[in-house]
C-alpha atoms as a PDB file:
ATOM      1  CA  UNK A   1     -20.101 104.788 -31.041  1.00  0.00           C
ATOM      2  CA  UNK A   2     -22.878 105.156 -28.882  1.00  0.00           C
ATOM      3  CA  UNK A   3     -22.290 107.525 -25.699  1.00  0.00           C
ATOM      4  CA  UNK A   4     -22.567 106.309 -22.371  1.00  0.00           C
ATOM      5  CA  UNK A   5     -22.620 106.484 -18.626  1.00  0.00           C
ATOM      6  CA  UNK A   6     -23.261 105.158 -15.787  1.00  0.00           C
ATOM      7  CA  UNK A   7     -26.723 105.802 -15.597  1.00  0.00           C
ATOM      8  CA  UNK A   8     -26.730 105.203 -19.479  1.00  0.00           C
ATOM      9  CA  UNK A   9     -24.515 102.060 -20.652  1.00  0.00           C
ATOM     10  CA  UNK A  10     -24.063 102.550 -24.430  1.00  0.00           C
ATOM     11  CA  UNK A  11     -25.778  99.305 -25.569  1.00  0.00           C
ATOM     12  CA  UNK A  12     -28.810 100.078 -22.852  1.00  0.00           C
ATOM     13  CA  UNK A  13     -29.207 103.828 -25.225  1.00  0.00           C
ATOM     14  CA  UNK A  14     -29.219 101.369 -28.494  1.00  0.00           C
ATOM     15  CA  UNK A  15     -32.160  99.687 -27.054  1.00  0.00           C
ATOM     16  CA  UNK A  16     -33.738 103.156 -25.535  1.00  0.00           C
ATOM     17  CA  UNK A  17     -33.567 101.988 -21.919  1.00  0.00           C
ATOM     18  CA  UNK A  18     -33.118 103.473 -18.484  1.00  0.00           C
ATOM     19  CA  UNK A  19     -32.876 101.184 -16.328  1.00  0.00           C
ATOM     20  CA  UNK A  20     -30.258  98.114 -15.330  1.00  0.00           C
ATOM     21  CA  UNK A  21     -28.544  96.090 -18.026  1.00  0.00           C
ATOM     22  CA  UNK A  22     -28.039  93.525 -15.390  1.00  0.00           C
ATOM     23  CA  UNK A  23     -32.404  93.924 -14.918  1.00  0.00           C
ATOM     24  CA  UNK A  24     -33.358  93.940 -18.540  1.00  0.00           C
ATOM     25  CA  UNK A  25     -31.125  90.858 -19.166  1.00  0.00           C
ATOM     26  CA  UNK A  26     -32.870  89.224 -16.442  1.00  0.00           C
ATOM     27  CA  UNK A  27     -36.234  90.382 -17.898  1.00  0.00           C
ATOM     28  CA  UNK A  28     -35.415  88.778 -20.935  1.00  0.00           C
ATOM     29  CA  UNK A  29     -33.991  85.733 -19.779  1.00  0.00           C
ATOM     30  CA  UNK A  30     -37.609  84.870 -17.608  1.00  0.00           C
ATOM     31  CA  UNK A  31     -39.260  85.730 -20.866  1.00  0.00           C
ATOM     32  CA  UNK A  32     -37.878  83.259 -22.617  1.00  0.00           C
ATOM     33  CA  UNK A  33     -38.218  80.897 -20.224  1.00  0.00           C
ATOM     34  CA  UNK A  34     -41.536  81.400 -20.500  1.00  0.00           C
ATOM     35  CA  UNK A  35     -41.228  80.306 -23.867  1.00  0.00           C
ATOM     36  CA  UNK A  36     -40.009  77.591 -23.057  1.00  0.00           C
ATOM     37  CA  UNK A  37     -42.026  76.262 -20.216  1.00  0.00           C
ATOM     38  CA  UNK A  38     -45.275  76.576 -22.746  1.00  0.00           C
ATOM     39  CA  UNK A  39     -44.091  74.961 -25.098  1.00  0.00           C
ATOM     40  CA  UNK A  40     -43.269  72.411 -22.913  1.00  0.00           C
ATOM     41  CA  UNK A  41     -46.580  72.292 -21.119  1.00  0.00           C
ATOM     42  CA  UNK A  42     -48.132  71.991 -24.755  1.00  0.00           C
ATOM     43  CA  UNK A  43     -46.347  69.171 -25.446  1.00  0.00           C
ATOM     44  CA  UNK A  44     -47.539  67.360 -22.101  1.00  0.00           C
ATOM     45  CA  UNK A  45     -50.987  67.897 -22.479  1.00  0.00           C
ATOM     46  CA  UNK A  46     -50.955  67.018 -26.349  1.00  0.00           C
ATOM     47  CA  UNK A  47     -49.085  64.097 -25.565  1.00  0.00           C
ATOM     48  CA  UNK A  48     -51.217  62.755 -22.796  1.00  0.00           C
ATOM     49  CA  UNK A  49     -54.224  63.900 -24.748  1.00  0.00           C
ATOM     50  CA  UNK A  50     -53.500  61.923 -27.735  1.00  0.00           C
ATOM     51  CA  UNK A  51     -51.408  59.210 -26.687  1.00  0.00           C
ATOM     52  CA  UNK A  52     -51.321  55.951 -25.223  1.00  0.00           C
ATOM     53  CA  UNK A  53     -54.078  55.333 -22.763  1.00  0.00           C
ATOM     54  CA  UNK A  54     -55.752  58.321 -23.332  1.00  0.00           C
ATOM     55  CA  UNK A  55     -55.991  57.952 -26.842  1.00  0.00           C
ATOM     56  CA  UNK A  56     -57.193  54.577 -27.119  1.00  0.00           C
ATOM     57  CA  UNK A  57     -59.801  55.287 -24.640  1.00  0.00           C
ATOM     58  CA  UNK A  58     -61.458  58.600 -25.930  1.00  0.00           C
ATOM     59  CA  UNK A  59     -62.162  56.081 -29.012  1.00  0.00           C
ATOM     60  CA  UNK A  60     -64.372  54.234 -27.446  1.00  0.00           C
ATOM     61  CA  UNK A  61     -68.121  54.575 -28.557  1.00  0.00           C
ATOM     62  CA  UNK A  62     -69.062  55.556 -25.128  1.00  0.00           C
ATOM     63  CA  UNK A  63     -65.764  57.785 -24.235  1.00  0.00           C
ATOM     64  CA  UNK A  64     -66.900  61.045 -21.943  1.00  0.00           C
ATOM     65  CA  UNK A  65     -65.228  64.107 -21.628  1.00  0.00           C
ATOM     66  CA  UNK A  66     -64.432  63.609 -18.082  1.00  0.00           C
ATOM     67  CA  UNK A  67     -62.491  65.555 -15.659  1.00  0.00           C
ATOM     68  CA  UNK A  68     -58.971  64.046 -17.462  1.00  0.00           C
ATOM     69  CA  UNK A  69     -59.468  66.061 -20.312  1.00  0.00           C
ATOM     70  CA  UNK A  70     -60.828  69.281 -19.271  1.00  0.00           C
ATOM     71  CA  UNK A  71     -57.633  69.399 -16.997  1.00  0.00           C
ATOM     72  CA  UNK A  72     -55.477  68.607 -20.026  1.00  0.00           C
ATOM     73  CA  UNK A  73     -57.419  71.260 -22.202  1.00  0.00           C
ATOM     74  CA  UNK A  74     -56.316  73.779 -19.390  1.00  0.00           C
ATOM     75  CA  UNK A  75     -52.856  73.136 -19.215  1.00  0.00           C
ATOM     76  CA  UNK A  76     -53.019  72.987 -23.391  1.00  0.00           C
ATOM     77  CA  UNK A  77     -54.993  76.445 -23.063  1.00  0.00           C
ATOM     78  CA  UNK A  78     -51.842  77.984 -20.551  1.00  0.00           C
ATOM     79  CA  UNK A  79     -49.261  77.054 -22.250  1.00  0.00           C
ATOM     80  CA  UNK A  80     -50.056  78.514 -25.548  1.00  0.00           C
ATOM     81  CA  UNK A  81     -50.691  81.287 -22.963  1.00  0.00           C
ATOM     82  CA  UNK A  82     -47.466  81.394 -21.424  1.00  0.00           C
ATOM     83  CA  UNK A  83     -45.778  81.430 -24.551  1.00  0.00           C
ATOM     84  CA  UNK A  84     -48.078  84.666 -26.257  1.00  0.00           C
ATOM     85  CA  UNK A  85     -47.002  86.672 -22.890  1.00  0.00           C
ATOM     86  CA  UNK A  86     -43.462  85.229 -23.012  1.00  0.00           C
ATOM     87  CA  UNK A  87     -43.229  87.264 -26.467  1.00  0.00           C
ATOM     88  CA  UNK A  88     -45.159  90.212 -25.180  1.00  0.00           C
ATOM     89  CA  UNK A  89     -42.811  90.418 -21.775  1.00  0.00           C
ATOM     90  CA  UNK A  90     -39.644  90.628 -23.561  1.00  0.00           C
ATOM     91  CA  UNK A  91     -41.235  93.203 -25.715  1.00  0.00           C
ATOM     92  CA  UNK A  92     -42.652  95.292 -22.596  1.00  0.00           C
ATOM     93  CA  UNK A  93     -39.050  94.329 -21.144  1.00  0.00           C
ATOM     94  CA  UNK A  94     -37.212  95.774 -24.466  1.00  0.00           C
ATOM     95  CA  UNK A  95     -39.497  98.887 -24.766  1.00  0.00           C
ATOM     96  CA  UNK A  96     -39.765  99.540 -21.065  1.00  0.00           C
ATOM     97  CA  UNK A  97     -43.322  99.962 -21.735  1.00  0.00           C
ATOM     98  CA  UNK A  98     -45.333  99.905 -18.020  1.00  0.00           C
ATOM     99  CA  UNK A  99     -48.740  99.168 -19.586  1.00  0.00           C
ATOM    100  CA  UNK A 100     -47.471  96.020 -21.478  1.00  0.00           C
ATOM    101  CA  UNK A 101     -45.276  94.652 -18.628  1.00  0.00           C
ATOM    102  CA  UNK A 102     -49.162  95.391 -15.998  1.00  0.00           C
ATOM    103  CA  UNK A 103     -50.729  93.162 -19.100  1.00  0.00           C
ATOM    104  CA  UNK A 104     -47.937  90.698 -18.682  1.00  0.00           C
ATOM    105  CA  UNK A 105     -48.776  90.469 -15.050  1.00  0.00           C
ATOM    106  CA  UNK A 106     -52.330  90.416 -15.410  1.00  0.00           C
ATOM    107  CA  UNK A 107     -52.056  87.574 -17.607  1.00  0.00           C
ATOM    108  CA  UNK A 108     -49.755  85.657 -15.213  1.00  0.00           C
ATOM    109  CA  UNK A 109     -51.912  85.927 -12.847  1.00  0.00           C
ATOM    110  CA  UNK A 110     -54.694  84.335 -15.020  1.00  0.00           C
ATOM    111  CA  UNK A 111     -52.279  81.611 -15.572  1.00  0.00           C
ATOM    112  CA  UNK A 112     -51.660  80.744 -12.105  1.00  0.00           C
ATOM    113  CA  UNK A 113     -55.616  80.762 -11.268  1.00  0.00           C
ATOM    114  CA  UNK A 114     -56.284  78.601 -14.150  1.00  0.00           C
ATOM    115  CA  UNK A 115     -53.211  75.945 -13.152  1.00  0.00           C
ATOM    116  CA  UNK A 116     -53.692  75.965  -9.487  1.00  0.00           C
ATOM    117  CA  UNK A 117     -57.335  75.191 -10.132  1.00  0.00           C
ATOM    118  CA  UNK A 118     -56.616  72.198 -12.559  1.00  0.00           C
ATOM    119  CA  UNK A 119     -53.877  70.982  -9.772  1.00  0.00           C
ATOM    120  CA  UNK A 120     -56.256  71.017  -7.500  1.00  0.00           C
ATOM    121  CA  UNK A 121     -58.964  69.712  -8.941  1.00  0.00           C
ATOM    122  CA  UNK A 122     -56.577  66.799 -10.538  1.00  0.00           C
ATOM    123  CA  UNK A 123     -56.128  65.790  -7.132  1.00  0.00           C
ATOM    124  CA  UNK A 124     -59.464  66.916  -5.747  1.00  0.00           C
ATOM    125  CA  UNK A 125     -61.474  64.736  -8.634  1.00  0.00           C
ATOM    126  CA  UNK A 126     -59.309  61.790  -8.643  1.00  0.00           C
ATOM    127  CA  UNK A 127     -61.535  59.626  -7.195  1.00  0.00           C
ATOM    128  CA  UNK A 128     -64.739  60.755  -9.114  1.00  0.00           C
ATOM    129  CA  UNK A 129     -62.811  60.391 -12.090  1.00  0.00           C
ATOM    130  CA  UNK A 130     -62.001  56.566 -11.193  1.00  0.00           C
ATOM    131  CA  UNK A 131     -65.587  55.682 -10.206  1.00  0.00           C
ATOM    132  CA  UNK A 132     -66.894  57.149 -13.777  1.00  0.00           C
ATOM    133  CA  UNK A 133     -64.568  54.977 -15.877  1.00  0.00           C
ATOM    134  CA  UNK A 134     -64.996  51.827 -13.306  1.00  0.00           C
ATOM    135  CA  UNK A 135     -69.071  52.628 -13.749  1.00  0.00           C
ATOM    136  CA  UNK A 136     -68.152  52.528 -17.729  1.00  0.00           C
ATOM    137  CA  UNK A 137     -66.441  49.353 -17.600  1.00  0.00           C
ATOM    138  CA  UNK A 138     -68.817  47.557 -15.496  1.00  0.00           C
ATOM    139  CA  UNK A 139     -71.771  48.517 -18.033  1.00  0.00           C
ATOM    140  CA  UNK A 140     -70.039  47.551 -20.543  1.00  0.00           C
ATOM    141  CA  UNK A 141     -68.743  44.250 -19.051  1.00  0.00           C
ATOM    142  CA  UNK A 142     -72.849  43.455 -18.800  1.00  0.00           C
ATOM    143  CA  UNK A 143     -73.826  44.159 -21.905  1.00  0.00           C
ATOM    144  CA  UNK A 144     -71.467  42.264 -23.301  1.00  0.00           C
ATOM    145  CA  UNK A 145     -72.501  39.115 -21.033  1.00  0.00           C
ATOM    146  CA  UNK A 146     -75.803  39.927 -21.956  1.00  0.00           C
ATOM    147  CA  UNK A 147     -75.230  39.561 -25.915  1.00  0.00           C
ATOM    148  CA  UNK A 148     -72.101  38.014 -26.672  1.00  0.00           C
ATOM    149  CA  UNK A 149     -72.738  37.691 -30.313  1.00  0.00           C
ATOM    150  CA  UNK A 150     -73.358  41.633 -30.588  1.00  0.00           C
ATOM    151  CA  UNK A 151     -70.081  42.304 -29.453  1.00  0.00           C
ATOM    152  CA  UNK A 152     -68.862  45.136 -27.624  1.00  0.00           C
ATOM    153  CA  UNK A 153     -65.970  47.955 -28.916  1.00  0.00           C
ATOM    154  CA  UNK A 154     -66.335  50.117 -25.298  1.00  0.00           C
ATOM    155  CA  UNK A 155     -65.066  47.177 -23.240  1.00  0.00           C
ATOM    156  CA  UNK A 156     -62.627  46.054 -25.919  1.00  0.00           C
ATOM    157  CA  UNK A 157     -61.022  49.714 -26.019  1.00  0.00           C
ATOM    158  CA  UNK A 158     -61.152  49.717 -22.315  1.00  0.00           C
ATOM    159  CA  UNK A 159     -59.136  46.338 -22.374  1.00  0.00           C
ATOM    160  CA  UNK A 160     -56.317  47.657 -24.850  1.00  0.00           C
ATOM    161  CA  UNK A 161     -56.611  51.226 -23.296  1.00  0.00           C
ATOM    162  CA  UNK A 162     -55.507  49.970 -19.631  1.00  0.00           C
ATOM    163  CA  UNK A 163     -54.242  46.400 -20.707  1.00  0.00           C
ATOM    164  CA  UNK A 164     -56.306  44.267 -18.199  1.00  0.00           C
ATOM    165  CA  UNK A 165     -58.510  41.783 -18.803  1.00  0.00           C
ATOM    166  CA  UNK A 166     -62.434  41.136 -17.058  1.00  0.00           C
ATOM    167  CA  UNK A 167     -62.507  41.336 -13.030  1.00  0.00           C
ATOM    168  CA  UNK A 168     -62.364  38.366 -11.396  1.00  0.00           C
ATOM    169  CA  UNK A 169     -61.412  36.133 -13.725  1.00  0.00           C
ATOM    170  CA  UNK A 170     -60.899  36.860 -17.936  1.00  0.00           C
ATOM    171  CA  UNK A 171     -62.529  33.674 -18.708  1.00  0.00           C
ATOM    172  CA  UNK A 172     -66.005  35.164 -19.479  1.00  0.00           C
ATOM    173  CA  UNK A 173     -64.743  38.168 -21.926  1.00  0.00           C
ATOM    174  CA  UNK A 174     -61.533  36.195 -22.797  1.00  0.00           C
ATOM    175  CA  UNK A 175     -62.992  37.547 -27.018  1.00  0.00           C
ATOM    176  CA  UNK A 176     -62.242  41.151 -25.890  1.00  0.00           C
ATOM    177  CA  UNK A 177     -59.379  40.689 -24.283  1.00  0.00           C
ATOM    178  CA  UNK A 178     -55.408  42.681 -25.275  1.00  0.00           C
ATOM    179  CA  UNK A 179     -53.800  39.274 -27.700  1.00  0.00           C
ATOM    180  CA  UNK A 180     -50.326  40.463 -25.951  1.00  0.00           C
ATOM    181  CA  UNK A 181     -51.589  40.282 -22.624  1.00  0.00           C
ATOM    182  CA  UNK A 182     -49.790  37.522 -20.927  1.00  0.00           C
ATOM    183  CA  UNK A 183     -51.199  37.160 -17.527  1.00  0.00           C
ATOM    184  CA  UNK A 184     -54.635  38.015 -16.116  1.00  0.00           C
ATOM    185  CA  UNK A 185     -55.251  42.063 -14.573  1.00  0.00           C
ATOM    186  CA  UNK A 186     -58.116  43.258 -12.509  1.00  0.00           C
ATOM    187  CA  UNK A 187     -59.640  45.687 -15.056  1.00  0.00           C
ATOM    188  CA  UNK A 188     -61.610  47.384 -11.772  1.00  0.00           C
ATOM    189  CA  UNK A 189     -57.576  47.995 -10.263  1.00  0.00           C
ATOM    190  CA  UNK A 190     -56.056  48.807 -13.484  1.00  0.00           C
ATOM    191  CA  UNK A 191     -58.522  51.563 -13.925  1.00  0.00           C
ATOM    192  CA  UNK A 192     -57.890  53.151 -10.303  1.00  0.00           C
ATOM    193  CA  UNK A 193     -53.809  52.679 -10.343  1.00  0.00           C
ATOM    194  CA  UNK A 194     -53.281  54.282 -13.909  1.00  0.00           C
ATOM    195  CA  UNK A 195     -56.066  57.150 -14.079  1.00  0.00           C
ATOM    196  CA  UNK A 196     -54.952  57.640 -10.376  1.00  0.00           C
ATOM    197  CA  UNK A 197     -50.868  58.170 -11.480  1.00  0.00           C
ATOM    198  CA  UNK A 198     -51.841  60.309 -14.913  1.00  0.00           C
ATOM    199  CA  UNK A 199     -54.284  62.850 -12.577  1.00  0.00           C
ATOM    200  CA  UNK A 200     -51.534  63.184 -10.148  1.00  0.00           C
ATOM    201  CA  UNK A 201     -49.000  63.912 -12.508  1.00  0.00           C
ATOM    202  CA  UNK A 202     -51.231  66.700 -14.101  1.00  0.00           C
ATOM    203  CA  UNK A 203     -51.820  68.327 -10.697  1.00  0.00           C
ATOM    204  CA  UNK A 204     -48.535  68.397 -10.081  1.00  0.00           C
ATOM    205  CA  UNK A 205     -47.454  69.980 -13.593  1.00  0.00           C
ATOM    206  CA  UNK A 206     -50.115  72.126 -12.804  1.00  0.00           C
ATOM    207  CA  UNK A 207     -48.896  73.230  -9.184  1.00  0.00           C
ATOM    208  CA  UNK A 208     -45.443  73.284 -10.638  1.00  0.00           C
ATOM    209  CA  UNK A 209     -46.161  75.658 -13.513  1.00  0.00           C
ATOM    210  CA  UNK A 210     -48.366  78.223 -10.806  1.00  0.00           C
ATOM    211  CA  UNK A 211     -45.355  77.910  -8.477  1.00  0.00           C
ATOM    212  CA  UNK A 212     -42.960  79.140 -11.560  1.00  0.00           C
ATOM    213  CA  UNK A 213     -45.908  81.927 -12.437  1.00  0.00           C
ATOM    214  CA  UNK A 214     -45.809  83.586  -9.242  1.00  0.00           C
ATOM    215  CA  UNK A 215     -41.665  84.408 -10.185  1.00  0.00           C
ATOM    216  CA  UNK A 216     -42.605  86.143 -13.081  1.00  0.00           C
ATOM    217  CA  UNK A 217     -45.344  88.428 -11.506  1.00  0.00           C
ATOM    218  CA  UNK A 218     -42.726  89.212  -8.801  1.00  0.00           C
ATOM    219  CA  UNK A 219     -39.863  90.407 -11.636  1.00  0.00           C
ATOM    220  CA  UNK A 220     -42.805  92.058 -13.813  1.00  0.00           C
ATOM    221  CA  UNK A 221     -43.735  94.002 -10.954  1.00  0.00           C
ATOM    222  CA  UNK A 222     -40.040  94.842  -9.836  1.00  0.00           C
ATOM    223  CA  UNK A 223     -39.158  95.640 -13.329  1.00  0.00           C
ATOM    224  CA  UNK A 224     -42.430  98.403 -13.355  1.00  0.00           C
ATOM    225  CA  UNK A 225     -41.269  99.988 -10.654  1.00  0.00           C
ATOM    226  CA  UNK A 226     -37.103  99.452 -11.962  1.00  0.00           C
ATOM    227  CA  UNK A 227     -38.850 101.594 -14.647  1.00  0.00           C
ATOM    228  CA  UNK A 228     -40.895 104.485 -12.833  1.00  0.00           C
ATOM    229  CA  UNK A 229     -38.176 104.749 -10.304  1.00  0.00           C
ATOM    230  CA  UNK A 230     -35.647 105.478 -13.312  1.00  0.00           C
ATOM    231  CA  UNK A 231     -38.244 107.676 -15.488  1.00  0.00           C
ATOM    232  CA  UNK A 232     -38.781 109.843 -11.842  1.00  0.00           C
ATOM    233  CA  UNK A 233     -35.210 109.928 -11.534  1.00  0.00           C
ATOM    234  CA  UNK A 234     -35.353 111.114 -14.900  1.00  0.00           C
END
């Protein structure tokens, strides 16, 4: 049996701490929350990386790397983050180690820069994100009524990307056009309502994910001083 006391619960002198079972528990807990939430955030950006629209349109011959994807590569980037200092909280956490549990801070704090600056700039650079892809289309949508027979695989991703079909009328590209696409859509709108709804939702993942940052940096801190306080005590 281990000895122990109030100061000193038995299972707290197993894991060589000092301070609050109740605190470390809590430690842990956030930590592997943290975990969790990268992971999570991986997942998002991977999946709206590689899938649906996104995919289908970075395969176009003329795709940039607009603002859509550097905002996806951050969230991609702080999530694998989040889940490195998950690991290395619950360690600092475990071995009440100050100088682990200041990097674990230090990091979060990185984190919530980098995601409050892709939120923001998700819903700062909506609209020059929309004007790029509707400048895309329209060059394409030329070119291809300038040379029909050359054929065009830009505005034909662009079609199957957003699932719309010409501007005005579908008539003139009608060739390039989705075969499951029942009813005519404004390319030009299409563009603006979709890329407008995916860079909101990564701004507010973004804001979401600094909101749940700023919660760890708090307990870090509190925890660093749980730890002083007890080693003073001490």
């Amino acid at each position: 049996m281990w000895p122990s006391s109030p100061q000193h619960p038995g299972h707290c002198l197993l894991l060589g701490c000092t301070h609050s079972p109740s605190l470390l528990c809590k430690a842990l807990s956030l930590s592997f929350a943290f975990q969790l939430a990268g992971s999570a955030v991986i997942a998002f950006g991977l999946w709206f990386r590689f899938g649906g629209t996104t995919m289908d349109f970075s395969s176009g011959d003329k795709s940039p790397e607009w603002d859509f994807y550097v905002g996806l590569y951050v969230l991609v980037g702080a999530g694998a983050l989040m889940m490195v200092m998950g690991f290395f909280g619950c360690c600092g956490a475990m071995r009440e180690s100050q100088c682990v549990l200041g990097s674990f801070f230090t990091c979060l704090l990185v984190i919530f820069a980098a995601e409050v600056t892709t939120g923001m700039f998700a819903f700062i650079g909506k609209d020059v994100a929309i004007r790029h892809v509707q400048t895309m289309y329209e060059e394409a949508y030329n070119d291809y009524l300038k040379d029909r027979g050359r054929g065009n695989g830009t505005l034909i991703t662009l079609h199957s990307a957003f699932q719309c079909c010409g501007k005005g009328s579908s008539e003139q590209v009608q060739p390039t056009c989705p075969k499951e696409l029942l009813e005519h859509k404004n390319c030009i709108d299409e563009i603006e309502a979709i890329i407008s709804v995916k860079l909101q939702l990564i701004g507010i993942v973004g804001i979401g994910i600094a909101g749940f940052t700023i919660f760890g940096m708090i307990f870090s801190m509190v925890l660093c001083c749980a730890i002083r306080n007890s080693r003073d005590v001490i």
